[in-house]
Protein backbone atom coordinates (compact mmCIF):
# COMPACT_ATOMS: atom_id res chain seq x y z
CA UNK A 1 80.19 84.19 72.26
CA UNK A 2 80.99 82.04 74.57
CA UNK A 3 80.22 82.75 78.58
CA UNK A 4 82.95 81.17 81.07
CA UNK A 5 82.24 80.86 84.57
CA UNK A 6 85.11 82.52 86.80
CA UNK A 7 85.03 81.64 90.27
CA UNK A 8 81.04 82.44 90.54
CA UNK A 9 81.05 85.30 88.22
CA UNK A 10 80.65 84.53 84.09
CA UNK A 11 82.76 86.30 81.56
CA UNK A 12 81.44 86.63 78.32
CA UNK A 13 84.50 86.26 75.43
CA UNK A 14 83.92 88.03 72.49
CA UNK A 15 85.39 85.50 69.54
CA UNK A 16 84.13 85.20 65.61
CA UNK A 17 81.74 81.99 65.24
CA UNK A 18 83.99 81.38 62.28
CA UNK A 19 87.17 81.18 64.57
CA UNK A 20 85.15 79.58 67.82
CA UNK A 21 86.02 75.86 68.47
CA UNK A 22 83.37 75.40 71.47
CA UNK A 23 83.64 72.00 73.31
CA UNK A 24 80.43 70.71 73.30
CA UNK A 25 79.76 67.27 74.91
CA UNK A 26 77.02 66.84 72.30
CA UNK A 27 75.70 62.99 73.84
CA UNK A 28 75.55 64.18 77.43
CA UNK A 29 71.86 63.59 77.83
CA UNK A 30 69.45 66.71 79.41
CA UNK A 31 70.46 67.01 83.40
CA UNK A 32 67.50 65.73 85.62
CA UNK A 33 67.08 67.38 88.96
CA UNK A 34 69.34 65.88 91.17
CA UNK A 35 67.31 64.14 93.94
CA UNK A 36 64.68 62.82 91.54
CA UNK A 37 67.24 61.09 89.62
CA UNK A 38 69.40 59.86 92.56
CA UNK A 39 66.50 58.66 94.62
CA UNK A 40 65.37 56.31 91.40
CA UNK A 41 68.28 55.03 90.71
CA UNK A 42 69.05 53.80 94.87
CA UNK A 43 65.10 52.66 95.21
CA UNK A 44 66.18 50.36 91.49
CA UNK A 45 70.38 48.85 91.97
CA UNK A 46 71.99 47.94 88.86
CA UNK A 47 73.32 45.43 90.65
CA UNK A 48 72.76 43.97 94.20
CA UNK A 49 70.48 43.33 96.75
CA UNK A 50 68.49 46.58 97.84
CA UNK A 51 70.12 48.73 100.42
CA UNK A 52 67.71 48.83 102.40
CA UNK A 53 67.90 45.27 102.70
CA UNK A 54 71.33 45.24 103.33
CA UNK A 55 71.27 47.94 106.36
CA UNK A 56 68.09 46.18 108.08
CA UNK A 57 69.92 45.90 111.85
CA UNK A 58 73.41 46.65 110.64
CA UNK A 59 76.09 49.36 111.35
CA UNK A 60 76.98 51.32 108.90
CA UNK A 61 79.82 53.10 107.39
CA UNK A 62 79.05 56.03 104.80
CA UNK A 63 81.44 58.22 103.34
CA UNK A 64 80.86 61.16 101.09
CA UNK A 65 82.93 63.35 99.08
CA UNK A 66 84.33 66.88 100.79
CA UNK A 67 83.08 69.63 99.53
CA UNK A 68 86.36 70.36 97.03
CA UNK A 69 84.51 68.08 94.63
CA UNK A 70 81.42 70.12 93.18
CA UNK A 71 78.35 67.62 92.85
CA UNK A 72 74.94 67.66 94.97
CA UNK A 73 76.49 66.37 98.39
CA UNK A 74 73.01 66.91 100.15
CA UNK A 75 70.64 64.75 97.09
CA UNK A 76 73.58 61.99 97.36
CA UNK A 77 72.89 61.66 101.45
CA UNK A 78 69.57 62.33 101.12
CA UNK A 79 69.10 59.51 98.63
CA UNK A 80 70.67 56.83 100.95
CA UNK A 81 69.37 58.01 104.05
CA UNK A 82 65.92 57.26 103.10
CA UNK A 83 67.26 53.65 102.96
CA UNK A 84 69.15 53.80 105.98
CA UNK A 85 66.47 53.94 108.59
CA UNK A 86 66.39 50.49 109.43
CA UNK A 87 70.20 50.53 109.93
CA UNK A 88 71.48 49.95 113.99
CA UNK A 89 73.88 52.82 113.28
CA UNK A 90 75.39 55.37 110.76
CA UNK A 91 78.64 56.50 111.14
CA UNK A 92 79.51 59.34 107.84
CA UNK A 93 82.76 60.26 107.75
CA UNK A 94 83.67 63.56 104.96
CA UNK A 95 86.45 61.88 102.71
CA UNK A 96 88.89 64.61 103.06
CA UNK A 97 92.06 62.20 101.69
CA UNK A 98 94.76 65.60 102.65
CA UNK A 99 92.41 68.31 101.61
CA UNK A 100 91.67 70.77 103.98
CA UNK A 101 89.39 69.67 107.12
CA UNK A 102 87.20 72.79 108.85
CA UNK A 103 86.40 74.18 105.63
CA UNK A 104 83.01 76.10 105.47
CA UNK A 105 82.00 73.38 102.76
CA UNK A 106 82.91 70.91 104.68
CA UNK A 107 81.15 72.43 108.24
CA UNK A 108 77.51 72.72 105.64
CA UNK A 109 78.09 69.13 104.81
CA UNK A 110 78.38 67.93 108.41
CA UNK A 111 75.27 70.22 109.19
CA UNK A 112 73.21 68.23 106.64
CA UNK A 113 74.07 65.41 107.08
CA UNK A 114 73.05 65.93 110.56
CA UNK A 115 69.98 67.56 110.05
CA UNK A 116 68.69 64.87 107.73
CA UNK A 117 69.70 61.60 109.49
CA UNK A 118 67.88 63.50 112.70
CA UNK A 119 64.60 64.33 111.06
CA UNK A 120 64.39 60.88 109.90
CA UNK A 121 65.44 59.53 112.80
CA UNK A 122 68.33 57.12 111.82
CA UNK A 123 71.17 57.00 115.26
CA UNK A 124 74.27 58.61 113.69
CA UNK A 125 77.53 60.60 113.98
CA UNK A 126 79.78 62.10 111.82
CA UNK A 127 83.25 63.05 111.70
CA UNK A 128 85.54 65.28 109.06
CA UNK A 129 88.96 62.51 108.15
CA UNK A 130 92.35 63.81 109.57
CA UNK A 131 95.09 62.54 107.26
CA UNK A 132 97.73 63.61 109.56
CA UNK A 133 96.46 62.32 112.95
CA UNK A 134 98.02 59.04 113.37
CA UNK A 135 96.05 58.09 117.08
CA UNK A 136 93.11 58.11 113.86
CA UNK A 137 94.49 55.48 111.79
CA UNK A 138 94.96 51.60 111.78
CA UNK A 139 97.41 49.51 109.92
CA UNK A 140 96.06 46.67 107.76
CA UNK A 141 99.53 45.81 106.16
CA UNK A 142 100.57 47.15 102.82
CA UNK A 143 99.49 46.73 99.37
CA UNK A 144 101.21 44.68 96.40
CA UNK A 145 102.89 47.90 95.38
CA UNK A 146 103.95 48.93 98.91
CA UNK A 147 101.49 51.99 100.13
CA UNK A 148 100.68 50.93 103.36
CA UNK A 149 96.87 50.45 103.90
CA UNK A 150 95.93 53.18 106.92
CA UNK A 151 92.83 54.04 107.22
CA UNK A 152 90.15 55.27 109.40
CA UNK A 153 89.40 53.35 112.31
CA UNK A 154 86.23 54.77 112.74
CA UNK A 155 85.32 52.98 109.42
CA UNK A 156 86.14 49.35 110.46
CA UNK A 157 83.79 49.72 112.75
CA UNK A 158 80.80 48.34 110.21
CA UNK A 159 79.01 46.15 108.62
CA UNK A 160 78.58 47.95 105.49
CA UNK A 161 79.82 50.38 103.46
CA UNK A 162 77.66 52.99 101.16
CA UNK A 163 80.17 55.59 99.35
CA UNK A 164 78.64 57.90 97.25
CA UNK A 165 80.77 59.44 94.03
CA UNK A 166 80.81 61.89 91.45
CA UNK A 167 82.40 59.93 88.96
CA UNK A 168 84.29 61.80 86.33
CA UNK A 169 87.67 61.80 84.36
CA UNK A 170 90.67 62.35 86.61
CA UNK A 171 94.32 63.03 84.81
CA UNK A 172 96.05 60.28 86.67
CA UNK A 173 93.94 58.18 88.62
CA UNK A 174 91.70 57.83 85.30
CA UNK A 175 88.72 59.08 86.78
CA UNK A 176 87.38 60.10 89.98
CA UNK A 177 85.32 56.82 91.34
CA UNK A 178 84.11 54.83 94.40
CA UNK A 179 87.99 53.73 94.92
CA UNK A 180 89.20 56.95 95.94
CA UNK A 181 86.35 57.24 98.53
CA UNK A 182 88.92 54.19 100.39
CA UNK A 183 92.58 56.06 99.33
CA UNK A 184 92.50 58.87 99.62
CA UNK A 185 89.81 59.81 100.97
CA UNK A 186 89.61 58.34 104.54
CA UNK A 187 93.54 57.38 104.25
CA UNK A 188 96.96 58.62 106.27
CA UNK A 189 99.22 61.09 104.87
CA UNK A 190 101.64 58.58 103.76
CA UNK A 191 99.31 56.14 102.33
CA UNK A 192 98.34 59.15 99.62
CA UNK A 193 101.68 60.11 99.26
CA UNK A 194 103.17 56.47 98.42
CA UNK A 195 99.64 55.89 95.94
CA UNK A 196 100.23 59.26 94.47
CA UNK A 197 104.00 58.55 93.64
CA UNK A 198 102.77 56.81 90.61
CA UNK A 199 101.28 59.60 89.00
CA UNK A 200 104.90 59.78 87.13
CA UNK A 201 104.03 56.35 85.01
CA UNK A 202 103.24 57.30 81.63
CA UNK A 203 99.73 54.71 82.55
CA UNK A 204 98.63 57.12 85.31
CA UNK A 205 96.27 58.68 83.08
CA UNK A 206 92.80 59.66 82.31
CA UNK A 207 90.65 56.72 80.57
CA UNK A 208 92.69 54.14 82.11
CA UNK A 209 91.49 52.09 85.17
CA UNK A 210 91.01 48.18 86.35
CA UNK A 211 87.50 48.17 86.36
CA UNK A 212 87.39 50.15 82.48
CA UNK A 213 84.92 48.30 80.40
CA UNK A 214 87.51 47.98 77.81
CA UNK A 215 90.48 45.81 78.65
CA UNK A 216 93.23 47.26 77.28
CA UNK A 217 92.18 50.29 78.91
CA UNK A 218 92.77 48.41 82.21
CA UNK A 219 96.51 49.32 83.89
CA UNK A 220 96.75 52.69 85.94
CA UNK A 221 99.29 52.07 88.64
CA UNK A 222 97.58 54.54 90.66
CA UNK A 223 94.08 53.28 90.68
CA UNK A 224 95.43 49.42 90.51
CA UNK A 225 96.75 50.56 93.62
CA UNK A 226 93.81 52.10 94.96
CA UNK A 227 91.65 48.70 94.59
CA UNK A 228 94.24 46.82 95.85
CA UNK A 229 93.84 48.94 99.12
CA UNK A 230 90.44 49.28 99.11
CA UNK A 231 89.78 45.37 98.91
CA UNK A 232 92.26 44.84 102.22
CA UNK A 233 89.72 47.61 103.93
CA UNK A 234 86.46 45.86 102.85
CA UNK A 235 87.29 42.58 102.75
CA UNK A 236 84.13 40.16 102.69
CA UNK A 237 81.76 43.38 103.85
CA UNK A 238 79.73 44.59 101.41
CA UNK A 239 80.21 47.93 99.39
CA UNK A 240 76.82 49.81 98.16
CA UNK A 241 77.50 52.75 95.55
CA UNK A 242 75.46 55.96 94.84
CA UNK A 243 77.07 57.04 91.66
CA UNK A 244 76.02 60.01 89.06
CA UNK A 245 77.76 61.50 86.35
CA UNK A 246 76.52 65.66 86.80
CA UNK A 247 77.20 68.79 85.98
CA UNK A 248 76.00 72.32 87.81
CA UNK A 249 72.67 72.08 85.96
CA UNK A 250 71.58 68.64 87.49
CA UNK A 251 72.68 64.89 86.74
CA UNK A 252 73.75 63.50 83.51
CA UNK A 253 73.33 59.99 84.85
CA UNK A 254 73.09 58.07 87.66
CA UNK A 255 73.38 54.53 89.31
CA UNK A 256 73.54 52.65 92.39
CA UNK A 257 74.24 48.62 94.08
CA UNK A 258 77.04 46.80 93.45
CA UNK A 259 80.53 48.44 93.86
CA UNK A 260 82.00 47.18 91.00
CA UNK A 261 78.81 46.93 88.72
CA UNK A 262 78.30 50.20 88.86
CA UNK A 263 81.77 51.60 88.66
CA UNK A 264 82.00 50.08 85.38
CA UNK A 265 79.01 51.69 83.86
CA UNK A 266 79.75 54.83 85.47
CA UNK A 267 82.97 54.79 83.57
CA UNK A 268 81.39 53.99 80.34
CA UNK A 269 79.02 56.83 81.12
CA UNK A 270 81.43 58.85 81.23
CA UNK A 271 83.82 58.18 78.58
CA UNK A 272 80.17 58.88 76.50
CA UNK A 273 79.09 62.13 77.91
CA UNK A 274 82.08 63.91 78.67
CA UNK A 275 84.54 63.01 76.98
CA UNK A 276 85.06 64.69 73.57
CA UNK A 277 87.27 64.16 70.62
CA UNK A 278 88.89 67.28 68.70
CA UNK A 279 91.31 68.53 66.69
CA UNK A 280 94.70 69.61 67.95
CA UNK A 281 94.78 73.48 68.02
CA UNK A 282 97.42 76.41 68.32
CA UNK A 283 94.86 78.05 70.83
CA UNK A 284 93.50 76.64 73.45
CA UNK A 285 91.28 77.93 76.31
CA UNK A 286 91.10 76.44 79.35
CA UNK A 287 88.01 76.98 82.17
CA UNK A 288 87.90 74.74 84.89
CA UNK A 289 83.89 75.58 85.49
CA UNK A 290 84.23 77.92 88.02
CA UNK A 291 83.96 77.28 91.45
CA UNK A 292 84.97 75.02 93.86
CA UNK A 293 86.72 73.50 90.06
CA UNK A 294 89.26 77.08 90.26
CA UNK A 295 89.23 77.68 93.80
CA UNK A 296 92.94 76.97 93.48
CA UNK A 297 95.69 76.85 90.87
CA UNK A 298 96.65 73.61 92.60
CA UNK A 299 92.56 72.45 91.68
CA UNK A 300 92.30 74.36 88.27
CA UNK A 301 95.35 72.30 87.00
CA UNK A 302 93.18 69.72 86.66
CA UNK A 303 91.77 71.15 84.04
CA UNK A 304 94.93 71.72 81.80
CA UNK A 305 95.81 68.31 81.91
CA UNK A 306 92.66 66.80 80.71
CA UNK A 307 92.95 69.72 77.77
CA UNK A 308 96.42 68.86 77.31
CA UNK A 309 96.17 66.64 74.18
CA UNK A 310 94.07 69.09 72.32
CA UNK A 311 97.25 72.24 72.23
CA UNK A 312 100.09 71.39 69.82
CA UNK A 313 103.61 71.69 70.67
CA UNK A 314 104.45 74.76 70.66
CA UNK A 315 100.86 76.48 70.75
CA UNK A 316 99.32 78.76 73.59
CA UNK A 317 96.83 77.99 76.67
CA UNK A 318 94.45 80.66 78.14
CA UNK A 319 93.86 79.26 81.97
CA UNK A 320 90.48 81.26 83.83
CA UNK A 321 90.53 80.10 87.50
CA UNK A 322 89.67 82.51 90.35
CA UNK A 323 92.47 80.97 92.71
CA UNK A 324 90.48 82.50 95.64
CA UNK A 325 92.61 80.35 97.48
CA UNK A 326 95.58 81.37 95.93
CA UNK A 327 98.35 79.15 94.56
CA UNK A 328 96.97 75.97 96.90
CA UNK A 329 94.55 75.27 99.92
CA UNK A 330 96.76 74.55 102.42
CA UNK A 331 100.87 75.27 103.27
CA UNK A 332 101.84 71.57 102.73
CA UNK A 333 100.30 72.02 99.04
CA UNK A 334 101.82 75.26 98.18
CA UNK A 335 105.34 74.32 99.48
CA UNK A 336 105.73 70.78 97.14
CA UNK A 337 103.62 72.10 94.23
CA UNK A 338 103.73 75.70 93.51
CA UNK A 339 107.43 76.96 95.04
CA UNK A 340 108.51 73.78 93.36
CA UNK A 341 107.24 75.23 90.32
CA UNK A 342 109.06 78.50 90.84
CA UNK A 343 112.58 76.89 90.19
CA UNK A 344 113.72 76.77 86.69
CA UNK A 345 111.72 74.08 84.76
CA UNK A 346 114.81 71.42 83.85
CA UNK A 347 115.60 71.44 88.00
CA UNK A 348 111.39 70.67 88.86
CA UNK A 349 111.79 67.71 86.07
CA UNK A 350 114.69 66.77 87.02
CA UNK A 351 113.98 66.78 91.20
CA UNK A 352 111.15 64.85 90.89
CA UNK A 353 112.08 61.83 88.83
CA UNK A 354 114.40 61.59 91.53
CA UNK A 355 112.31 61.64 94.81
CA UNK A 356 108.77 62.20 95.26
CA UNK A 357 106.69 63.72 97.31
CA UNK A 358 103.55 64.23 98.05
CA UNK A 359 101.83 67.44 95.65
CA UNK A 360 105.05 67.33 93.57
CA UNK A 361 103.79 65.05 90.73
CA UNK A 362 101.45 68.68 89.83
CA UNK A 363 104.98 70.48 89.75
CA UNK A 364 106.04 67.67 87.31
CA UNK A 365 103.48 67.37 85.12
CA UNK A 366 103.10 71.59 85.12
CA UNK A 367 106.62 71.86 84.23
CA UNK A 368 106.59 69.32 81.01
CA UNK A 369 103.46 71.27 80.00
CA UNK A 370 105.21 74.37 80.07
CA UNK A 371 108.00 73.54 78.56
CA UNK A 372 106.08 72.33 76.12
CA UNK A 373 103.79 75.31 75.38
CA UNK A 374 105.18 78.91 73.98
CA UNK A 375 103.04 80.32 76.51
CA UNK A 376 100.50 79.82 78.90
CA UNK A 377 98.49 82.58 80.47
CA UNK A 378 96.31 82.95 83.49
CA UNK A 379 93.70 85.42 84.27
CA UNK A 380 93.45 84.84 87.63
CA UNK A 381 93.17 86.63 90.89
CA UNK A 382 96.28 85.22 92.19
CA UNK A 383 98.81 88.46 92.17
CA UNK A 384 100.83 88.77 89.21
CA UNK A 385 104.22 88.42 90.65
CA UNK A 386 103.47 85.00 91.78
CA UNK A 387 101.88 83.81 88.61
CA UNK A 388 105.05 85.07 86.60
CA UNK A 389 107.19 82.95 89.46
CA UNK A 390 105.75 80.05 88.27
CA UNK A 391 106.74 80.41 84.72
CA UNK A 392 103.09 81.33 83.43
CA UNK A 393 102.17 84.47 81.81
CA UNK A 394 99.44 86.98 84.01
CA UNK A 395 96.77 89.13 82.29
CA UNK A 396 94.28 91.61 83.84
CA UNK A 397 91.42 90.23 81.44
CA UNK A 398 90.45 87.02 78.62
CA UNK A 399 89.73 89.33 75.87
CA UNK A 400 93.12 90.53 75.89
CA UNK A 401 94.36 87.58 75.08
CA UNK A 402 91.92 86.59 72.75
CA UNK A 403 92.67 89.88 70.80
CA UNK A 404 95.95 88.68 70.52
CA UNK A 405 95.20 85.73 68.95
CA UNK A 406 92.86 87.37 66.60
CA UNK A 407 95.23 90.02 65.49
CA UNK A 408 98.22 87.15 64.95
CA UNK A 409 96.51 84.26 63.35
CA UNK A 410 93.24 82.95 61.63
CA UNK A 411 93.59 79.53 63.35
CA UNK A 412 90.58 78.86 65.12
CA UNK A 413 91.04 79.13 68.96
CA UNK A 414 89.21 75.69 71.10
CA UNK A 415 87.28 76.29 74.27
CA UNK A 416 86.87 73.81 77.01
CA UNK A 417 84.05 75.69 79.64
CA UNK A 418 83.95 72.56 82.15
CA UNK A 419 87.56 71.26 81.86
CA UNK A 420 87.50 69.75 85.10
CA UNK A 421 85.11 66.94 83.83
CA UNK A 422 85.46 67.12 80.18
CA UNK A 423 88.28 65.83 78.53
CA UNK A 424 89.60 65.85 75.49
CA UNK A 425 91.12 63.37 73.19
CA UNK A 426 92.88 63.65 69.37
């Protein structure tokens, strides 16, 4: 019997152990406690001088996830802070990329990261990134794919960058890594939305990224893209990386030094632990690990694509997210992904190959799954009327559904509990 976690509530599902297909990232290691393990591997770099040694007398830029992305934001600044204290300065910006700003996440993050630099005594200020604010950004020209590079100015203003990342498989950037702490993250509104226009290539896909251990695992227009930009932001300054591979238990793995270095193993780290292979099914369920992974449709969709490759043509998906934020977190979202979504199927497909914009690549890639799919249902807090807009099914409760199946078919029914960082491959 499975238990799924919905929003911050878990729903047991009541399914046969005969017909239960549980995705189970079997070489994921025991989770350690997260500040033991991160605070090893800073004090011992896979690669690169000591940070420590690299802040002695130098300003420095740091800039840590928002609090959309679940990992242990305060044992990630905690771990580099405790190097950071001979630094002249520490500037932390929240990489927001066009997520919301003034979030309640994002206000505990600022308060911690306040609270700790203070009590250790390290000069510092943060800031929360503004996308849209253009007095905010700088111009550094525009990269060999033409997204121009505008960033933060508050970040030039250093000697040194430390990013720390949650690195784990991302459906079209290939995974979520210390690039996208550069673009999006700290980036303008129209460098995203230029970056993100390549999420249409059939390469913008999970697995697939420059710095993949394997080389013919190495073209992704979008993260290509991304290192492109992030290179014209750095330049010759060095970039020191706090990476882990975790899950809501603790941390799977984690390493720290060299930018590159450590990317690499992180991605190898990750292809290992979470990412599974199966056999393609006629029933698929579909948690994206419960919150802040479902806070949105727009964020639980994340999950159905990395599941995507495990549901045959024509089989059925069973979607759990909360959407406590409804359809998307902010207007901007909801406008160029869900309405999108709410116009017949051929017309989203169509409209987008056409022109992009920014969010619209979700509508895309929704609508080919769909159409795809006999059906896909949500359970979902999101009210009915709007999930039946969007071409999905809506049911009150899981076990419905998995009565259903039951009652029409002895095919065994696959269930992904953390789909937001698991993927799945055939």
């Amino acid at each position: 019997m499975p238990t799924l976690m919905y929003g911050t509530r878990p729903i047991d599902l009541k399914i046969p152990r005969e017909r239960l297909r549980l995705v189970d990232a079997a070489d994921a290691g025991t989770p350690r406690a997260p500040l033991e393990a991160l605070r090893e591997s800073t004090r011992a770099p896979l690669a690169g001088p000591p940070l420590r040694e690299l802040a002695a007398g130098r300003r420095v830029t740091c800039i840590v996830a928002d609090a959309t992305r679940s990992e242990p934001h305060d044992a990630l600044m905690h771990a580099v802070l405790e190097h950071l204290a001979g630094a002249a300065f520490v500037r932390c910006i929240v990489g927001t990329g066009t997520h919301e700003r003034f979030s309640g996440g994002n206000r505990r993050i600022v308060a911690s990261f306040r609270s700790l630099a203070s009590q250790m005594g390290i000069p510092h200020a943060i800031t929360i990134h503004d996308c849209h604010d253009a007095a905010l950004h700088v111009s550094l020209g525009v990269t060999p794919r033409g997204t121009p590079v505008e960033v933060n100015r508050e970040a030039l203003d250093a000697d040194l960058f430390v990013v720390t990342a949650d690195v784990k498989n991302h459906y079209f950037a290939g995974y979520s890594n210390p690039l996208k702490s550069f673009l999006p993250a700290i980036s303008s509104f129209a460098a995203v939305e230029n970056n993100h226009s390549f999420a249409l290539a059939p390469d913008a896909a999970f697995g697939r990224h420059p710095w993949h251990p394997d080389p013919a695992r190495r073209t992704n227009p979008v993260a290509e893209d991304m290192l492109d930009a992030m290179r014209m932001v750095v330049r010759d300054r060095a970039v020191f990386v706090l990476a882990g591979v975790t899950v809501p238990e603790g941390v799977l793995w984690s390493g720290a030094g060299e930018a590159e270095a450590v990317t690499r193993e992180a991605i190898r780290q990750v292809d290992r632990r979470t990412s599974v292979r199966v056999e393609p099914c006629r029933f698929l369920i579909v948690c994206p690990g419960g919150h802040p992974e479902d806070e949105s449709l727009y964020n639980a969709q994340r999950g159905l694509e990395l599941s995507r490759t495990a549901v045959r043509a024509g089989g059925e998906v069973l979607l759990l997210a909360r959407c406590e934020k409804g359809a998307a977190p902010t207007a901007k979202a909801r406008t160029e992904f869900y309405e999108r979504l709410t116009a017949p199927l051929d017309e989203v497909i169509a409209g987008l190959e056409a022109r992009y914009v920014l969010y619209s690549h979700k509508a895309y890639k929704f609508a080919r799954l769909i159409r795809s799919l006999a059906r896909i249902t949500l359970v979902t807090d999101m009210p009915e009327r709007e999930v039946r807009a969007a071409h999905l099914d809506w049911a009150a409760d899981a076990q419905t559904v998995v009565n259903r199946w039951l009652a029409e078919s002895d095919e065994p029914m696959l269930v992904n509990p953390r789909a937001n960082k698991v993927a799945l491959l055939t």
